[in-house]
Protein backbone atom coordinates (compact mmCIF):
# COMPACT_ATOMS: atom_id res chain seq x y z
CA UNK A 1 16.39 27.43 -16.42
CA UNK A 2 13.38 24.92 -15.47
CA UNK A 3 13.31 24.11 -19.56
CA UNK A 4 17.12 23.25 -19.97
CA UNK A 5 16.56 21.32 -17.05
CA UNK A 6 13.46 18.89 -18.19
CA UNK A 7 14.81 19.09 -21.48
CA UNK A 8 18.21 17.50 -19.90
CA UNK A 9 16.60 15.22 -17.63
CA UNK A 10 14.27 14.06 -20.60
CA UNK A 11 17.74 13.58 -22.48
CA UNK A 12 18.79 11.43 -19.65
CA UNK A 13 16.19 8.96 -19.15
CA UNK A 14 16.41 8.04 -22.86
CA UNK A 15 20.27 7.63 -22.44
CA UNK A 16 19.84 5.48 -19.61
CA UNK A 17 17.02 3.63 -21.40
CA UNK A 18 18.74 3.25 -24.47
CA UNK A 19 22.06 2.51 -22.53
CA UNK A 20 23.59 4.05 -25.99
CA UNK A 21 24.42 7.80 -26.83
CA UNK A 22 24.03 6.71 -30.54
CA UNK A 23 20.59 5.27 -30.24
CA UNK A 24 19.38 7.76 -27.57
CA UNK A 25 20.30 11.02 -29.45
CA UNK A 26 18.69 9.26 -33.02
CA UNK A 27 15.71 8.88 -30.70
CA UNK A 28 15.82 12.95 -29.38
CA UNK A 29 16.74 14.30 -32.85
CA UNK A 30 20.03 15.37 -31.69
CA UNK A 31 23.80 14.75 -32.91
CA UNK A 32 25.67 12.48 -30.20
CA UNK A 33 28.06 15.23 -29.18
CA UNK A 34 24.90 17.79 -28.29
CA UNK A 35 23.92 15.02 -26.15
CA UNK A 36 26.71 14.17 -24.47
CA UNK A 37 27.29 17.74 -23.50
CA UNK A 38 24.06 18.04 -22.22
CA UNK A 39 24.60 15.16 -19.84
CA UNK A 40 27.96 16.28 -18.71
CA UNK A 41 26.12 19.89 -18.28
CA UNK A 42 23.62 18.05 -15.98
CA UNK A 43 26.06 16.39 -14.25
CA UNK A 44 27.92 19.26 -13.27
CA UNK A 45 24.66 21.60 -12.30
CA UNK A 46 23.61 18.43 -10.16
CA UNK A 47 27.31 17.57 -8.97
CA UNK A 48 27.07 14.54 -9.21
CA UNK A 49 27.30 11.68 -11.88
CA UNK A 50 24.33 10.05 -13.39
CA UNK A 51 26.05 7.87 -16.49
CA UNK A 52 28.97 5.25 -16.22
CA UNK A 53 30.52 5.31 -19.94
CA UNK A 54 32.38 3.26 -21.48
CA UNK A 55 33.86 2.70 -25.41
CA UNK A 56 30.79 0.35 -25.78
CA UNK A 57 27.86 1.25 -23.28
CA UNK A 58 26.41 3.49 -20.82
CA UNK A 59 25.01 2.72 -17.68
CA UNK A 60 23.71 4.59 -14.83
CA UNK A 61 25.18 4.92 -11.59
CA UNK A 62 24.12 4.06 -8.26
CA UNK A 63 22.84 8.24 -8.33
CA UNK A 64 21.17 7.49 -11.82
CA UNK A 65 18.97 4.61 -10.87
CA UNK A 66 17.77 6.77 -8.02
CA UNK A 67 16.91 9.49 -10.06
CA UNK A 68 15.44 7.07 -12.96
CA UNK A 69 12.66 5.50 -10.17
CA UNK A 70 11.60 9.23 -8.96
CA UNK A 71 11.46 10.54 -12.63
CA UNK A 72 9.82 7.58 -14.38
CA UNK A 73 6.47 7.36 -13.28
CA UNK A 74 6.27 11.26 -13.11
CA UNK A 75 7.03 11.21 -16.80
CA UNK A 76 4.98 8.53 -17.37
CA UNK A 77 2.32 10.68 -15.90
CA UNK A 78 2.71 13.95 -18.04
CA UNK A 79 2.68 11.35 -21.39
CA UNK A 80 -0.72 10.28 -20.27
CA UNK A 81 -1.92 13.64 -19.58
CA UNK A 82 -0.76 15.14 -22.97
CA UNK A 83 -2.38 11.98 -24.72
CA UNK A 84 -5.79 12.04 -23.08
CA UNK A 85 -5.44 16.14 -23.97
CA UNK A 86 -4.88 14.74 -27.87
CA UNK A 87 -7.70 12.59 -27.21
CA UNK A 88 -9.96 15.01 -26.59
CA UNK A 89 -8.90 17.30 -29.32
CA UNK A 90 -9.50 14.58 -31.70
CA UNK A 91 -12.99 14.11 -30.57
CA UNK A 92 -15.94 16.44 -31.29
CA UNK A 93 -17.31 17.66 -27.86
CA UNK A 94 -19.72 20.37 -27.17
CA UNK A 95 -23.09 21.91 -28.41
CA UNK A 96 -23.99 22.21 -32.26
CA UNK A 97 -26.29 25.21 -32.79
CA UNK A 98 -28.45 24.86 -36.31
CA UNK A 99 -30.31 27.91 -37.44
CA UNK A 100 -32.73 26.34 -39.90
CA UNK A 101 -35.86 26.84 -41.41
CA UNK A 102 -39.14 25.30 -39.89
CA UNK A 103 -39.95 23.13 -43.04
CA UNK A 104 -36.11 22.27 -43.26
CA UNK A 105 -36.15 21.43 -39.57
CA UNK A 106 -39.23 19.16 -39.97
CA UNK A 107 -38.22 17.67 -43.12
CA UNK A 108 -34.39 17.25 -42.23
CA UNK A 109 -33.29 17.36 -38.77
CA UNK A 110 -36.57 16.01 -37.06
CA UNK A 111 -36.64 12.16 -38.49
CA UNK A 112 -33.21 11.69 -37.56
């Protein structure tokens, strides 16, 4: 249940973002329809309604903007944290054992 949930509120912030189901759900990967389900899904497990749509836009509601302010930096927060753990992934860290011979040691390793 927590999954379908981030993965709907994720869904949401980019909807509200975007202020456009078309643009959000080329953004998530998903077909328009998938997405709007998902937000009417979330709407009805929160009871309450997040997204104002109209033929042309979508806006958040008075409920939405609430729950955009507590979300955002929270999500901002868990992008940083997966890109400083990419960081580090990227970058060589630790010890480097080398089993050499003493003449390859002297010749080799040792100037440098």
């Amino acid at each position: 249940m927590l999954k379908e949930n981030v993965n709907d509120l994720l869904s949401f912030m980019v909807v509200a973002r975007e202020r456009s189901f078309t643009r959000a759900a080329a953004q998530l990967g998903v077909s328009q329809s998938a997405l709007s389900h998902a937000m009417r899904h979330l709407e009805t497990r929160l009871d309450v309604r997040l997204l104002t749509r109209t033929t042309r836009s979508v806006v958040p509601t008075e409920a939405g903007e609430r729950l955009i302010q507590r979300l955002g930096p929270h999500l901002e927060e868990i992008e940083q944290a997966l890109a400083a753990l990419r960081d580090t992934r990227e970058r060589p860290a630790g010890n480097l054992r080398i089993t050499a011979g003493e003449h390859a040691a002297s010749a080799v390793l040792w100037p440098a």
